[in-house]
N, C-alpha and C. Protein backbone atom coordinates (compact mmCIF):
# COMPACT_ATOMS: atom_id res chain seq x y z
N UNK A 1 -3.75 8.89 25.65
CA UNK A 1 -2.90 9.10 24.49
C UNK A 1 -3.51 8.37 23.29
N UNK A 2 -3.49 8.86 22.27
CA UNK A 2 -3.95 8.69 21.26
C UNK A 2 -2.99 7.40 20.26
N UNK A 3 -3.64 6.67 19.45
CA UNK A 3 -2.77 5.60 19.14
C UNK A 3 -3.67 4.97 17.84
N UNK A 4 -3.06 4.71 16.63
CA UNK A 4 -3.30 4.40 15.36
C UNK A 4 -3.86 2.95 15.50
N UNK A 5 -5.21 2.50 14.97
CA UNK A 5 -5.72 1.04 15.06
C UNK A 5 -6.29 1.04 13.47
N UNK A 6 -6.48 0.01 13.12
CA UNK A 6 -7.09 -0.95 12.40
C UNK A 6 -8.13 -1.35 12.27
N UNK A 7 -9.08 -0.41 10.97
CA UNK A 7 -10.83 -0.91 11.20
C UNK A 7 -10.78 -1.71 10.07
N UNK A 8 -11.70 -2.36 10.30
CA UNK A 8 -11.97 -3.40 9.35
C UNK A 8 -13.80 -3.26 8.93
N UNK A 9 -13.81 -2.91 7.48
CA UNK A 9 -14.90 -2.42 7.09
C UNK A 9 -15.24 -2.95 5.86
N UNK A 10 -16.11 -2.98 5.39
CA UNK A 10 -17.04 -3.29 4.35
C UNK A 10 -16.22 -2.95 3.05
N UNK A 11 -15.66 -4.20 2.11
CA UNK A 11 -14.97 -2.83 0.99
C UNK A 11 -15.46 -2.78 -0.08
N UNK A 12 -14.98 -0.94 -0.20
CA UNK A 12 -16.01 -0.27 -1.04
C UNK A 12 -16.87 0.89 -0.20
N UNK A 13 -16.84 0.46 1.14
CA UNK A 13 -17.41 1.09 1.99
C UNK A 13 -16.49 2.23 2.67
N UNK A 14 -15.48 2.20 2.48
CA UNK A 14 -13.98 2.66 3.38
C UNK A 14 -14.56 4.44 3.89
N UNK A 15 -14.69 5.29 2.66
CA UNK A 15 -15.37 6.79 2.59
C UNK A 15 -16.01 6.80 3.63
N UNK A 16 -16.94 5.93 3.15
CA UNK A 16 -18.46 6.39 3.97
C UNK A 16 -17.99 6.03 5.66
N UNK A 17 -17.02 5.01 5.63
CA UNK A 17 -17.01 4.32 7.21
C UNK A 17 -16.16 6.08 7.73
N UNK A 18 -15.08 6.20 7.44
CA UNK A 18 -14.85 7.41 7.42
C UNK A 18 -15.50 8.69 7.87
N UNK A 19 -16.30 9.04 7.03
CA UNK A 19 -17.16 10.14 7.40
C UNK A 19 -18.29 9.71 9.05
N UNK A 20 -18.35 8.36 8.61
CA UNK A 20 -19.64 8.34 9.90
C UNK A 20 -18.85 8.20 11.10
N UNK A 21 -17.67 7.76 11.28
CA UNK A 21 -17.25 7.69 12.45
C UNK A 21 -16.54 9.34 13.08
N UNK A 22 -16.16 10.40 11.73
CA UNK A 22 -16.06 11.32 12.88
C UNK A 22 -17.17 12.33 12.48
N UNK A 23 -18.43 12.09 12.09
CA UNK A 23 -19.50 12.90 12.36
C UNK A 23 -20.37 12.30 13.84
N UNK A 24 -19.86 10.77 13.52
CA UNK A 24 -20.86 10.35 14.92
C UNK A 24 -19.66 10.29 16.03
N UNK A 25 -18.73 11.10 15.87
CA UNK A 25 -17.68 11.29 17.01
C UNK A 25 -18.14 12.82 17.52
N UNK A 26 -18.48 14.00 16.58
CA UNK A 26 -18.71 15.14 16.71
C UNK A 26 -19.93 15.32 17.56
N UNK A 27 -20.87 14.20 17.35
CA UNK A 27 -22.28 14.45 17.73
C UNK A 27 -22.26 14.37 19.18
N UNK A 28 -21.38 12.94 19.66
CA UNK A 28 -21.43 12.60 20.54
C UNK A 28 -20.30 13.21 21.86
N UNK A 29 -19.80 14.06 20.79
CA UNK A 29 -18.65 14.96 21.58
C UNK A 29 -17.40 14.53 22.12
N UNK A 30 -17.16 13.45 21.17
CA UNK A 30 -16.25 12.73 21.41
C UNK A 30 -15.26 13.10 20.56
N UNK A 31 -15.47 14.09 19.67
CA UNK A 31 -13.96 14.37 18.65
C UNK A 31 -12.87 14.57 18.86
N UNK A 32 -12.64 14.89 20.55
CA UNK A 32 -10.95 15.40 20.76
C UNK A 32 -10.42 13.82 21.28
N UNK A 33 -11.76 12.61 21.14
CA UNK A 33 -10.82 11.49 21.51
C UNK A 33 -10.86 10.85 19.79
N UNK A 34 -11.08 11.45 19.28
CA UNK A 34 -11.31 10.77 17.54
C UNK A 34 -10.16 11.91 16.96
N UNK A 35 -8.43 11.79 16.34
CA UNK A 35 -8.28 12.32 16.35
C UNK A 35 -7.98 12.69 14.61
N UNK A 36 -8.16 11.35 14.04
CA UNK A 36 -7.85 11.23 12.69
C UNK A 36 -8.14 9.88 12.09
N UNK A 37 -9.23 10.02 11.04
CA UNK A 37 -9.27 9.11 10.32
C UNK A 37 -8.79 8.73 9.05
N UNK A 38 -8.53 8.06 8.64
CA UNK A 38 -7.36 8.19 7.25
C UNK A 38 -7.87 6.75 6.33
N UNK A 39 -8.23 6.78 5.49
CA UNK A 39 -8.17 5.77 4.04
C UNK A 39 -6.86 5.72 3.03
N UNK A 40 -5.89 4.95 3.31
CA UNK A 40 -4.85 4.74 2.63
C UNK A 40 -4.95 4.37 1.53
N UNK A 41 -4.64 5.67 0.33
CA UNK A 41 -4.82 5.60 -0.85
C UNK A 41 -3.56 6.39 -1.71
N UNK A 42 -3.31 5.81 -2.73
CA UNK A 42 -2.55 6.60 -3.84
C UNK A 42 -3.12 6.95 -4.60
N UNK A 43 -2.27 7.85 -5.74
CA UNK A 43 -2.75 8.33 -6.85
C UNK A 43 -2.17 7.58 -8.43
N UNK A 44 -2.73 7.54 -9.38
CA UNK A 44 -1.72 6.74 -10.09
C UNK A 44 -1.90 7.00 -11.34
N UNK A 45 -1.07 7.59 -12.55
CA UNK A 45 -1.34 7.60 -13.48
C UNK A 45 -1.69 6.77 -14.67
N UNK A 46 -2.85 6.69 -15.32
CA UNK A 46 -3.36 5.11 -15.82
C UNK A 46 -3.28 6.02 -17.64
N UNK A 47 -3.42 5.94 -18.62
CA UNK A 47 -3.70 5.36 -19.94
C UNK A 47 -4.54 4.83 -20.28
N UNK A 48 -5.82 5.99 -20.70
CA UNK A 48 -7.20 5.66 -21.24
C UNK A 48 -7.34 6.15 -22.08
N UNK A 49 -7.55 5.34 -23.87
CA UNK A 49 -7.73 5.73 -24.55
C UNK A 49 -7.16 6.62 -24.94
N UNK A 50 -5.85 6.54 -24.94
CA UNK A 50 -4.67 7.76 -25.46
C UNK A 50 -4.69 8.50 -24.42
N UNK A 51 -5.17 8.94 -23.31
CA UNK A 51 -5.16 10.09 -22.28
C UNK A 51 -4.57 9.52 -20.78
N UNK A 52 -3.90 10.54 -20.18
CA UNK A 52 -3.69 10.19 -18.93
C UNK A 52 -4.42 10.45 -18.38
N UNK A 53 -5.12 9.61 -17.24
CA UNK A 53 -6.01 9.95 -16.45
C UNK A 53 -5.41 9.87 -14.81
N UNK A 54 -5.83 10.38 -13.86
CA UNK A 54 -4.84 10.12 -12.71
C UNK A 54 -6.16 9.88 -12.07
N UNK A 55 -6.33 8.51 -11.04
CA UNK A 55 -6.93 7.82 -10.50
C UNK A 55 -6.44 7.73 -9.10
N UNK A 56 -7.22 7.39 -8.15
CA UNK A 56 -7.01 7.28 -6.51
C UNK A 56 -7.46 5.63 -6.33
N UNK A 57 -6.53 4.78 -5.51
CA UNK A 57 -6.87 3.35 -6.01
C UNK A 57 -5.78 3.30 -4.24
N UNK A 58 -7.29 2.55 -3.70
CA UNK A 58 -7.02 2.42 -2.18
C UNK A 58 -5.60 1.24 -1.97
N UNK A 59 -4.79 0.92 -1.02
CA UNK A 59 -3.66 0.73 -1.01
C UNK A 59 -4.34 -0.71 -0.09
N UNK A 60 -5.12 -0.05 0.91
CA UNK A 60 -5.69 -1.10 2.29
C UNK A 60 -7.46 -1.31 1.35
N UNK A 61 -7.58 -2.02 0.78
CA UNK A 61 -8.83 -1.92 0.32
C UNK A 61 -9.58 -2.69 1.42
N UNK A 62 -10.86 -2.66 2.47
CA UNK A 62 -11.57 -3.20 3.53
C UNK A 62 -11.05 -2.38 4.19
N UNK A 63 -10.09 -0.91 4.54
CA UNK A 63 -9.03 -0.96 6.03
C UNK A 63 -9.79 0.21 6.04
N UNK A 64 -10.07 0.83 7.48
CA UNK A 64 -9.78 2.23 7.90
C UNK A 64 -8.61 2.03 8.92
N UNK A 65 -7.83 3.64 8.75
CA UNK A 65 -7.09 3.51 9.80
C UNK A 65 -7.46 4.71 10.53
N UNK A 66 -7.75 4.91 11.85
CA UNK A 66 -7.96 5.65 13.05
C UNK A 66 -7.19 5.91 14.13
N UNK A 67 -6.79 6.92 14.59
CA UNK A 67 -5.99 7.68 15.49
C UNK A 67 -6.72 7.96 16.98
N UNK A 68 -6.83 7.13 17.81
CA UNK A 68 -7.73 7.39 18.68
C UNK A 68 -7.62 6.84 20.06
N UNK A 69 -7.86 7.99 21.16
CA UNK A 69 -7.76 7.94 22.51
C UNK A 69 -8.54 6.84 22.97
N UNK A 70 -8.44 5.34 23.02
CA UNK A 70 -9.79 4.33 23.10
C UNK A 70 -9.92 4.27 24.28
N UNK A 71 -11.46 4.31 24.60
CA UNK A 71 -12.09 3.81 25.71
C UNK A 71 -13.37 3.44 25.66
N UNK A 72 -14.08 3.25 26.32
CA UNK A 72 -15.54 2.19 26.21
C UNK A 72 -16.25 3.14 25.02
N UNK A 73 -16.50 4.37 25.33
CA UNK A 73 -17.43 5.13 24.05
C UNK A 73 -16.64 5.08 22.96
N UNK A 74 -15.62 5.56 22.58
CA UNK A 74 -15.32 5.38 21.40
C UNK A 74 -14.85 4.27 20.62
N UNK A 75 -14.75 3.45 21.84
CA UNK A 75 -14.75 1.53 21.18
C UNK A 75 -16.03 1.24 20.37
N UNK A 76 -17.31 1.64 21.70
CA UNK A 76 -18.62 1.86 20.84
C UNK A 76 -18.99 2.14 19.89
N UNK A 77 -18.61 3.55 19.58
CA UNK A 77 -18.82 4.48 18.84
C UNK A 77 -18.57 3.76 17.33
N UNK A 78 -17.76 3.17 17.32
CA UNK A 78 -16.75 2.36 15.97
C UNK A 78 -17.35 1.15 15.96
N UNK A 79 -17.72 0.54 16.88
CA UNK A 79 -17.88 -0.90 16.36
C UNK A 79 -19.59 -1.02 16.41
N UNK A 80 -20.57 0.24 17.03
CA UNK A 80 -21.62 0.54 16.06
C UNK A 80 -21.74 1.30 14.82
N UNK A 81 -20.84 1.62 14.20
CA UNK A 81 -20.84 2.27 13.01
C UNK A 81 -21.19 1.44 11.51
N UNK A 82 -22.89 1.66 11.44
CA UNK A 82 -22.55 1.05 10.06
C UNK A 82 -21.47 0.86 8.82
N UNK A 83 -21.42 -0.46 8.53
CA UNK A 83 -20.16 -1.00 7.39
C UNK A 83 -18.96 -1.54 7.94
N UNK A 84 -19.03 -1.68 9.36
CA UNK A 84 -17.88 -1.70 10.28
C UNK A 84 -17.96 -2.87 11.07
N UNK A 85 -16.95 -4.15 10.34
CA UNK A 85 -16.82 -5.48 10.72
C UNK A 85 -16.33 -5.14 12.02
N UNK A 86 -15.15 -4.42 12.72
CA UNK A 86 -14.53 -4.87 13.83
C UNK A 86 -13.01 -3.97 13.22
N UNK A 87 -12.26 -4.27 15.23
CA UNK A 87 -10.84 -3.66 14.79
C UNK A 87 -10.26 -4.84 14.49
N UNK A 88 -9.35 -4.55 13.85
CA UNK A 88 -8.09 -5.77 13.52
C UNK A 88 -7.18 -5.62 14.91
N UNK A 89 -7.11 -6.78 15.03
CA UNK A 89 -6.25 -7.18 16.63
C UNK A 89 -6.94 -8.84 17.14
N UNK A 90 -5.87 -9.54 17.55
CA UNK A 90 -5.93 -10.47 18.56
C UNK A 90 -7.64 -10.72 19.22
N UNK A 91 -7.76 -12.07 19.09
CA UNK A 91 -9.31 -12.47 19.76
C UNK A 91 -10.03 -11.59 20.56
N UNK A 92 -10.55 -10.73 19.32
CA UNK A 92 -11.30 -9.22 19.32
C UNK A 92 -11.08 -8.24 19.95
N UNK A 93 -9.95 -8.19 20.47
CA UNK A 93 -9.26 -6.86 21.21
C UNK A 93 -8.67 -5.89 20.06
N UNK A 94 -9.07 -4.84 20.17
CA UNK A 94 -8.17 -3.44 19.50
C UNK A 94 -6.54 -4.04 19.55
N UNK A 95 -5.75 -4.02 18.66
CA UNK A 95 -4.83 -3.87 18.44
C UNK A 95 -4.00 -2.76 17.90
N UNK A 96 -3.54 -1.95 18.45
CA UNK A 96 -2.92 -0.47 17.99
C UNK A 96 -1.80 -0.97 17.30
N UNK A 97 -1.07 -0.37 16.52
CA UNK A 97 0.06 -0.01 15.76
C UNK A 97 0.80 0.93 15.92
N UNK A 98 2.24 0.66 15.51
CA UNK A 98 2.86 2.23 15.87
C UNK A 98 2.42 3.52 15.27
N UNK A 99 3.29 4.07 15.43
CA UNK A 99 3.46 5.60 14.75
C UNK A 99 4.32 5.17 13.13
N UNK A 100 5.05 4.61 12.98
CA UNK A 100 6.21 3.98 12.18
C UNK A 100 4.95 3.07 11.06
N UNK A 101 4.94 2.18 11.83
CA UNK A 101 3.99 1.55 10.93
C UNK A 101 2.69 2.54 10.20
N UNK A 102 1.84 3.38 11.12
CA UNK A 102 0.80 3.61 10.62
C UNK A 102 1.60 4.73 9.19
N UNK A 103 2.76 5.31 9.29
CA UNK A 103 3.18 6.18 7.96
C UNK A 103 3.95 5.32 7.15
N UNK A 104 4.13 4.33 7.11
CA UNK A 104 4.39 3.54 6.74
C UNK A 104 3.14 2.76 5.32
N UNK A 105 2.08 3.55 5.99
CA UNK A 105 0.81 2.96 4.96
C UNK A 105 0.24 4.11 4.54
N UNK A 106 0.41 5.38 5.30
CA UNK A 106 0.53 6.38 4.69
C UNK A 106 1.64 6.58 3.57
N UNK A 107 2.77 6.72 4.21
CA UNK A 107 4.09 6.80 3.23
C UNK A 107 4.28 6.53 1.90
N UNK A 108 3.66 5.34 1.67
CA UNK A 108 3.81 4.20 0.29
C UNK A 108 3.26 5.43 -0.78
N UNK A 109 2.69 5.90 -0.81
CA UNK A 109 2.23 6.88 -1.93
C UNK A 109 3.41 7.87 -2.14
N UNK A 110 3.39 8.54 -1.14
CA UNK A 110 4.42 9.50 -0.92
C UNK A 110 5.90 8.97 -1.58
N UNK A 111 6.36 7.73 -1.09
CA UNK A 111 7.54 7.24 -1.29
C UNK A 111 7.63 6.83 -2.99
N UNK A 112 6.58 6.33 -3.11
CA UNK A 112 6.44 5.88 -4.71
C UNK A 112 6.51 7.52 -5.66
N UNK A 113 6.18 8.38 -5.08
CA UNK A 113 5.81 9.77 -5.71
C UNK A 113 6.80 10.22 -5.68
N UNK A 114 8.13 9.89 -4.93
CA UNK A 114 9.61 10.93 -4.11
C UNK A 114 10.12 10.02 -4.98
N UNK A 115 10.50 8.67 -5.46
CA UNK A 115 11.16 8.16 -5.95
C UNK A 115 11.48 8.33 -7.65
N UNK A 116 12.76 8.33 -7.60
CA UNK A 116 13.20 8.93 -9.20
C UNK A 116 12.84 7.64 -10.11
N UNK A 117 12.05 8.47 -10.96
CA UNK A 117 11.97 7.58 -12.11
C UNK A 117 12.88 8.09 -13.64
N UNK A 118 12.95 6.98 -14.02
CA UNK A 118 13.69 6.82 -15.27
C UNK A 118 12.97 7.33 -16.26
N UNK A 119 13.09 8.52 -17.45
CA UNK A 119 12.51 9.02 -18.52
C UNK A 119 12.41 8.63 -19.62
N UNK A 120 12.05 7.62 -20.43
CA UNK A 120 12.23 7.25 -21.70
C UNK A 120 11.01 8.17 -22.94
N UNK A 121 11.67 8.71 -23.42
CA UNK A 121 10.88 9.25 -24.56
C UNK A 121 10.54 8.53 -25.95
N UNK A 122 9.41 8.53 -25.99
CA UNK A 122 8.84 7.35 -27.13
C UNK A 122 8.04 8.25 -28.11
N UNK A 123 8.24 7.66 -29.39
CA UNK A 123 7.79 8.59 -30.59
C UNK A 123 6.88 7.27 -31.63
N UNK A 124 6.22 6.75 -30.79
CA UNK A 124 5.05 6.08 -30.75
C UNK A 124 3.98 6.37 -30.07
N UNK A 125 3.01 5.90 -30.21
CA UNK A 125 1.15 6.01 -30.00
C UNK A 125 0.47 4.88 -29.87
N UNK A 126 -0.71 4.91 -29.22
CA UNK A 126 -1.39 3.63 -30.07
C UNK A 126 -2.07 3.63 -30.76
N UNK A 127 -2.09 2.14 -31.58
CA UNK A 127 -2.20 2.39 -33.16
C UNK A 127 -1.35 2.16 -33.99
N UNK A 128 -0.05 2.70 -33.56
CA UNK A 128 0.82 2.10 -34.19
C UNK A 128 1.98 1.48 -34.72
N UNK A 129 2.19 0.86 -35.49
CA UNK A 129 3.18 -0.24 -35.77
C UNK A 129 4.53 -0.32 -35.48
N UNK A 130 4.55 -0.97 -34.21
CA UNK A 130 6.25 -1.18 -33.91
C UNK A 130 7.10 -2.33 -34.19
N UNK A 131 8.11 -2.27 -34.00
CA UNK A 131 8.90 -3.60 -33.94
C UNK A 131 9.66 -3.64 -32.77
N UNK A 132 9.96 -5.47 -31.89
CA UNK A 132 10.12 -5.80 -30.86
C UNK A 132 11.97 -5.73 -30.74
N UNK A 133 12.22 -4.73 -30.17
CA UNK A 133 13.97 -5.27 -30.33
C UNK A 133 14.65 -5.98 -29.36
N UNK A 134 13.72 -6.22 -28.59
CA UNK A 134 14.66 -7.63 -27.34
C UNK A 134 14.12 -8.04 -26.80
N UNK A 135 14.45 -9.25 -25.97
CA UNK A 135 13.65 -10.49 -25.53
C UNK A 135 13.05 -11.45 -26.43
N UNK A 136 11.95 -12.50 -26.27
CA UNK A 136 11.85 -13.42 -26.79
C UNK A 136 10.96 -13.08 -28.07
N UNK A 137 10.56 -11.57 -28.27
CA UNK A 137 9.70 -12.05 -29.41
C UNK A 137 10.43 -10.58 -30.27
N UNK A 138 11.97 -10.60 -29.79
CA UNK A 138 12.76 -10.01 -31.14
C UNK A 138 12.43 -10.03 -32.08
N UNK A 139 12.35 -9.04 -33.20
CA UNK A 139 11.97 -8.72 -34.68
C UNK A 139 10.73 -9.17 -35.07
N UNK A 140 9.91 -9.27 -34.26
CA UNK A 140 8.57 -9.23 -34.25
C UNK A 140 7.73 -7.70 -34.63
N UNK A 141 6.95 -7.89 -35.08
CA UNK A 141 6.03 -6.65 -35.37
C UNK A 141 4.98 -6.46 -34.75
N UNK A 142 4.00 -5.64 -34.27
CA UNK A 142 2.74 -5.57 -33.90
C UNK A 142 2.16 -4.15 -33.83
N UNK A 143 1.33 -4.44 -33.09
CA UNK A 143 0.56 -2.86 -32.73
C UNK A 143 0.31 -2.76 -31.53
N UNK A 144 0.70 -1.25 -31.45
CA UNK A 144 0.52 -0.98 -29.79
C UNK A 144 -0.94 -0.71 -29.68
N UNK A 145 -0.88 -1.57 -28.39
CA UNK A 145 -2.22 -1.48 -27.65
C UNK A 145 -2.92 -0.47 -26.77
N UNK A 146 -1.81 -0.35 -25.34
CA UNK A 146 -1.65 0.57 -24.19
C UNK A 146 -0.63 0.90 -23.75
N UNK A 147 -0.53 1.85 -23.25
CA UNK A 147 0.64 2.63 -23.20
C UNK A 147 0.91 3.16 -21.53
N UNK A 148 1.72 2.33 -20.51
CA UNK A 148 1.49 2.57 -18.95
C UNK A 148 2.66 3.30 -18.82
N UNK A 149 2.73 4.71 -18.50
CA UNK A 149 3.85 5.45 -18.32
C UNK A 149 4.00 5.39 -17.13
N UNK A 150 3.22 4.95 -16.08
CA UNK A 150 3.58 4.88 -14.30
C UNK A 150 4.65 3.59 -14.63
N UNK A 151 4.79 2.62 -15.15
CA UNK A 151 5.46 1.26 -15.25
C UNK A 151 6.59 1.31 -16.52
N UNK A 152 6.32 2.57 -17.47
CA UNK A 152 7.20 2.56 -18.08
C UNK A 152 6.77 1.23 -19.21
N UNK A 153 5.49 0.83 -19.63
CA UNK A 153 5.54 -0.51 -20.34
C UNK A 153 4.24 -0.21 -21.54
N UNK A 154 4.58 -0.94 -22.29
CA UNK A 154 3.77 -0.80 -23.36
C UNK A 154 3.25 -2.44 -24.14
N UNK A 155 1.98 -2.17 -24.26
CA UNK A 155 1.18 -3.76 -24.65
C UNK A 155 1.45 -3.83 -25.92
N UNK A 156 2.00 -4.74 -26.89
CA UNK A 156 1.96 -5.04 -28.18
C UNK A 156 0.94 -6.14 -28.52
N UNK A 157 0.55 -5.87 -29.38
CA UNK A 157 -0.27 -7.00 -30.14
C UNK A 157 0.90 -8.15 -31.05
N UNK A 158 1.26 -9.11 -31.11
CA UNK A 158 2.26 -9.41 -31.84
C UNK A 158 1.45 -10.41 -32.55
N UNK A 159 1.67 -10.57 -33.70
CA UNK A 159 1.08 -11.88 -34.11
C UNK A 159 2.11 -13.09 -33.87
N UNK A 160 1.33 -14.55 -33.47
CA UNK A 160 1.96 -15.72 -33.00
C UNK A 160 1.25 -16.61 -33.57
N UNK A 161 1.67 -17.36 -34.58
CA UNK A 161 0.96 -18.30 -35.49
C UNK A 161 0.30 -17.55 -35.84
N UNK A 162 -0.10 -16.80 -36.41
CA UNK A 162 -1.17 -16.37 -37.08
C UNK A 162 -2.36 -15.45 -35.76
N UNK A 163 -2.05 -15.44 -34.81
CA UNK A 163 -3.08 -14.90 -33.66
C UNK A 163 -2.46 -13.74 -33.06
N UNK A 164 -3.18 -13.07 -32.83
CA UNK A 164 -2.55 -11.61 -32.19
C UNK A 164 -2.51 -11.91 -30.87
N UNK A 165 -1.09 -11.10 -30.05
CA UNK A 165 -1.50 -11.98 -28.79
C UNK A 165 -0.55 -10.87 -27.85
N UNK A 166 -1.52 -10.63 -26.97
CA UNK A 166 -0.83 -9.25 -26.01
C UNK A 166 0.34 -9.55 -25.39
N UNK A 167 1.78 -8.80 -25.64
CA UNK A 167 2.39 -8.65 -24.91
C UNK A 167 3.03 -7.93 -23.97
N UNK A 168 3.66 -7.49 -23.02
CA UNK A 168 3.36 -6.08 -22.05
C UNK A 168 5.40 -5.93 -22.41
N UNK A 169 5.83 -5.29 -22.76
CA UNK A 169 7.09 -4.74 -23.05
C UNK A 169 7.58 -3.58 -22.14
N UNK A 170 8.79 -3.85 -21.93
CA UNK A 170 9.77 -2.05 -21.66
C UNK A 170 9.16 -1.14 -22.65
N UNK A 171 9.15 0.23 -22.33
CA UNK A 171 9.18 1.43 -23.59
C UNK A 171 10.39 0.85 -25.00
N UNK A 172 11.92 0.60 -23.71
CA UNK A 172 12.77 0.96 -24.45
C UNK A 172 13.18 -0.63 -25.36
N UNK A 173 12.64 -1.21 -25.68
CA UNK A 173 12.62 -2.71 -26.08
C UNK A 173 11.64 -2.77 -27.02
N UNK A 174 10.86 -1.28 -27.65
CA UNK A 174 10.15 -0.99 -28.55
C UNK A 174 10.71 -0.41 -29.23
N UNK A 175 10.63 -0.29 -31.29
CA UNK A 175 10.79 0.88 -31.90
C UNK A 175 9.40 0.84 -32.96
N UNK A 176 9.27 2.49 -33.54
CA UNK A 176 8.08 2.54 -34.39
C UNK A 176 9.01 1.52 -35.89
N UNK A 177 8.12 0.74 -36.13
CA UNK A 177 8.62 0.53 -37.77
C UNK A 177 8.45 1.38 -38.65
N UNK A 178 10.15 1.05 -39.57
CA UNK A 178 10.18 1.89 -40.67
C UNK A 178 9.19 1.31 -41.72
């Protein structure tokens, strides 16, 4: 029976560990005990330079996670795989995980993606000139910097003594100045 473990790999390396373990599962004809490899990643909308860009930004950064019937070859198989420290588990034994847990690290994307977010419509940009209407740097002025619509927050430049100085705000705790 097949059962979700914990690789521990090179990070940065996660893809590549990925691909080599079920091409060198295929070779070796071991694929119906290799049944799924997975890199736990989201998607996320970022704010570049006025544009949304949507980015993939790993969740387990070092992790593979693998679905797999273990026994001596495909223990092998994985822990000769270039980029590939070892499984995560107890004084070097494989340690499996549930079913629960392993969607659970799947899920987090999913769940963050299903979850209702709040809409605030803003008739600002960056560039330009707002004023602060709550919290500590009330009736303050500045300039918007960046603009994070996944977080709903926006960077002001405010001046403080005389120094411009980033602050990260609600949308709605912003207005454009008249």
């Amino acid at each position: 029976m097949a059962r979700w473990y914990i690789i521990h790999a090179y990070s940065g390396f996660e893809n590549k560990v990925k691909e080599s373990i079920l091409s060198e599962a295929e070779r070796m004809g071991l694929s119906q005990l290799v049944e799924d490899v997975q890199v736990p990643h989201e998607t996320i909308t970022e704010v570049k330079r006025g544009k949304k860009v949507q980015t993939e930004r790993k969740t387990m950064p070092g992790y593979v996670l693998a679905k797999l019937a273990l026994n001596d070859d495909v223990y092998h198989l994985v822990k000769n795989t270039p980029k590939v420290t070892g499984f995560l588990g107890s004084s070097g034994k494989p340690q499996a995980i549930s079913e629960s847990e392993a969607a659970r690290y799947f899920g987090a994307a999913e769940a963050a993606a299903a979850a209702p977010r709040k809409t605030v419509s803003i008739d600002y940009e960056i560039g330009d000139s707002v004023k602060v209407l709550d919290g500590p740097f009330a009736s303050f002025n500045g300039l918007v910097e960046e603009l994070d619509f996944d977080k709903n927050k926006v960077k002001v430049a405010v001046s403080i003594f005389g120094r411009a100085t980033p602050v990260e705000l609600d949308f709605e705790h912003v207005e454009l100045s008249k």
